[in-house]
Protein backbone atom coordinates (compact mmCIF):
# COMPACT_ATOMS: atom_id res chain seq x y z
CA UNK A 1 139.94 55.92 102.32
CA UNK A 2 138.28 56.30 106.02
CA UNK A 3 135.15 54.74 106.47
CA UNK A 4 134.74 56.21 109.85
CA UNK A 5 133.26 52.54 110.93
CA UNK A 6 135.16 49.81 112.41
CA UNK A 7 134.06 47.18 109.58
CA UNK A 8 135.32 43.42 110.08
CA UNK A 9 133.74 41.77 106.83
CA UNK A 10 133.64 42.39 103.40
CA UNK A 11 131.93 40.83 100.34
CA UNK A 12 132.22 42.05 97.26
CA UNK A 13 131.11 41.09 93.18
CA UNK A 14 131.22 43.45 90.11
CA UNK A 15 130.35 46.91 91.65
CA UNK A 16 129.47 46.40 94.78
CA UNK A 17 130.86 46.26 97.93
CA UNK A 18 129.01 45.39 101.34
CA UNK A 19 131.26 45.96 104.25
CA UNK A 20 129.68 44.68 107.88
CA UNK A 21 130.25 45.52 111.11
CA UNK A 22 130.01 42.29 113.74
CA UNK A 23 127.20 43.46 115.28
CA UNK A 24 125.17 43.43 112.11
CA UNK A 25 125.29 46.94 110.34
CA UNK A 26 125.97 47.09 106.93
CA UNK A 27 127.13 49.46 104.69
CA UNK A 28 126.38 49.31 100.72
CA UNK A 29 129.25 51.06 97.93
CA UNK A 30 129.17 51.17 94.28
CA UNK A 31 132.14 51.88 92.14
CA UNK A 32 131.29 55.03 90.21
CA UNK A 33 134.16 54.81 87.95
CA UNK A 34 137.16 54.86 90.12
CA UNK A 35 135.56 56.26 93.53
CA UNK A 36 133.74 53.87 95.95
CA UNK A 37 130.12 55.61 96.39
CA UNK A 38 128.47 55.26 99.72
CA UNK A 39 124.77 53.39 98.55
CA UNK A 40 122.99 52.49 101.85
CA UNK A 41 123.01 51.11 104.96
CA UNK A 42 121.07 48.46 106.17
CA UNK A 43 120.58 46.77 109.45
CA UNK A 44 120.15 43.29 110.60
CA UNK A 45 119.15 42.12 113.62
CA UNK A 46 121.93 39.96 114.68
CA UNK A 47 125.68 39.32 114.66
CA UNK A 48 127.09 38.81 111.22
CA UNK A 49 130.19 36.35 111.39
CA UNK A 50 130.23 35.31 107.46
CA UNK A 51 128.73 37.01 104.18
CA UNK A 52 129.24 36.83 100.36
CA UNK A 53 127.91 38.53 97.79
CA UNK A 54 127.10 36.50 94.69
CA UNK A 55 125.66 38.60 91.71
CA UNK A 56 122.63 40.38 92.95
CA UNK A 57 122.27 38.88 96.07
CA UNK A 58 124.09 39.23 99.62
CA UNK A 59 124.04 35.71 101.65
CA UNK A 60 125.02 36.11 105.57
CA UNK A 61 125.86 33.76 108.33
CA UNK A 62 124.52 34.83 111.36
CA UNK A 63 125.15 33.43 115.16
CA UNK A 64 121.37 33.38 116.26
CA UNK A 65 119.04 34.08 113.30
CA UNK A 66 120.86 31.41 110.56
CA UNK A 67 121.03 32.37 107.10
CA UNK A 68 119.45 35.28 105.70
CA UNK A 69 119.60 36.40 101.69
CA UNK A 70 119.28 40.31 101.03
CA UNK A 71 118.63 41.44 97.12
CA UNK A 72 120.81 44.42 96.82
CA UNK A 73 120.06 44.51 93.07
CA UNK A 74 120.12 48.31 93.76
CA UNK A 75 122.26 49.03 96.59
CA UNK A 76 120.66 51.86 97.05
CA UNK A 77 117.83 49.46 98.35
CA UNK A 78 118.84 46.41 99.96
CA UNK A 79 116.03 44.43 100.51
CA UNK A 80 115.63 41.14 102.32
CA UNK A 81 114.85 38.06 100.12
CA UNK A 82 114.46 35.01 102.52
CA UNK A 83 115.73 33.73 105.87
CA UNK A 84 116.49 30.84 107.17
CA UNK A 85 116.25 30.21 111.07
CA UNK A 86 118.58 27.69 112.75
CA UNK A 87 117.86 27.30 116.34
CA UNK A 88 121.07 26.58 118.67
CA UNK A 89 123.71 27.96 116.18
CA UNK A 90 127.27 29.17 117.54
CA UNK A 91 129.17 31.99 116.22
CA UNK A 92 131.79 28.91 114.15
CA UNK A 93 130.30 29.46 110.99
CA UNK A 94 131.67 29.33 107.76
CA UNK A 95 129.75 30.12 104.46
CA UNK A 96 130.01 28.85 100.96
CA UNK A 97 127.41 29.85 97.90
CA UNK A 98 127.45 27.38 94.86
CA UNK A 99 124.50 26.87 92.60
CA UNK A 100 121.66 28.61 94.44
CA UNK A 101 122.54 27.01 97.72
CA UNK A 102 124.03 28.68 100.42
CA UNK A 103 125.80 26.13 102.69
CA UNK A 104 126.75 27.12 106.45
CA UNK A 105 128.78 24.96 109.01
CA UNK A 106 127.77 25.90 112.55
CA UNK A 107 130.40 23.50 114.91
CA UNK A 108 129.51 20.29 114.58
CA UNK A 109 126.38 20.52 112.73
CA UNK A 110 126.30 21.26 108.38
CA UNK A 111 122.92 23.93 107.27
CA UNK A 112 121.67 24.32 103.96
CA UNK A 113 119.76 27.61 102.92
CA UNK A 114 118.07 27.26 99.15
């Protein structure tokens, strides 16, 4: 299917499906049976280099801003749960989500959003 966006991440757990653009747009989809529906868009205010979605909730790396968590419990309604500010970050990030924690490498230095 076209998009008509030129999306470079995607997270995705049940029936949804968050694709992001680097510059921090986001676009929500729900599987309505077999068709991918178009839910929302939402927009953050920084580069996005890392996101996953774990149940009801998106977590995303981001360059300057750090971690933030979005509730997309209807993705018809994303709404932002918590951030997380990490001054001096650098766009090396990697994420990982286990057990409420989101954990984000940054370089040299290791972040921990709860």
């Amino acid at each position: 299917i076209s998009l008509g966006r030129d999306y470079s991440i995607l997270a995705a757990d049940r029936d949804v499906v968050a694709l992001a653009t680097r510059d921090g747009e986001i676009s929500f989809f729900q599987f309505d049976g077999s068709e991918l529906a178009w839910r929302a868009n939402y927009a953050s205010p920084d580069s996005i280099v890392a996101m996953k979605l774990v149940g009801d909730v998106l977590c995303l790396a981001q360059v300057y801003v750090g971690v933030r968590l979005v509730d997309v419990s209807d993705p018809s309604r994303p709404r932002l749960l918590r951030r997380e500010s990490f001054p001096e970050t650098s766009p090396d990030h990697d994420l990982v989500v286990r057990d409420k924690l989101a954990w984000v490498t940054d370089g040299d230095r290791g972040r921990v959003a709860t």
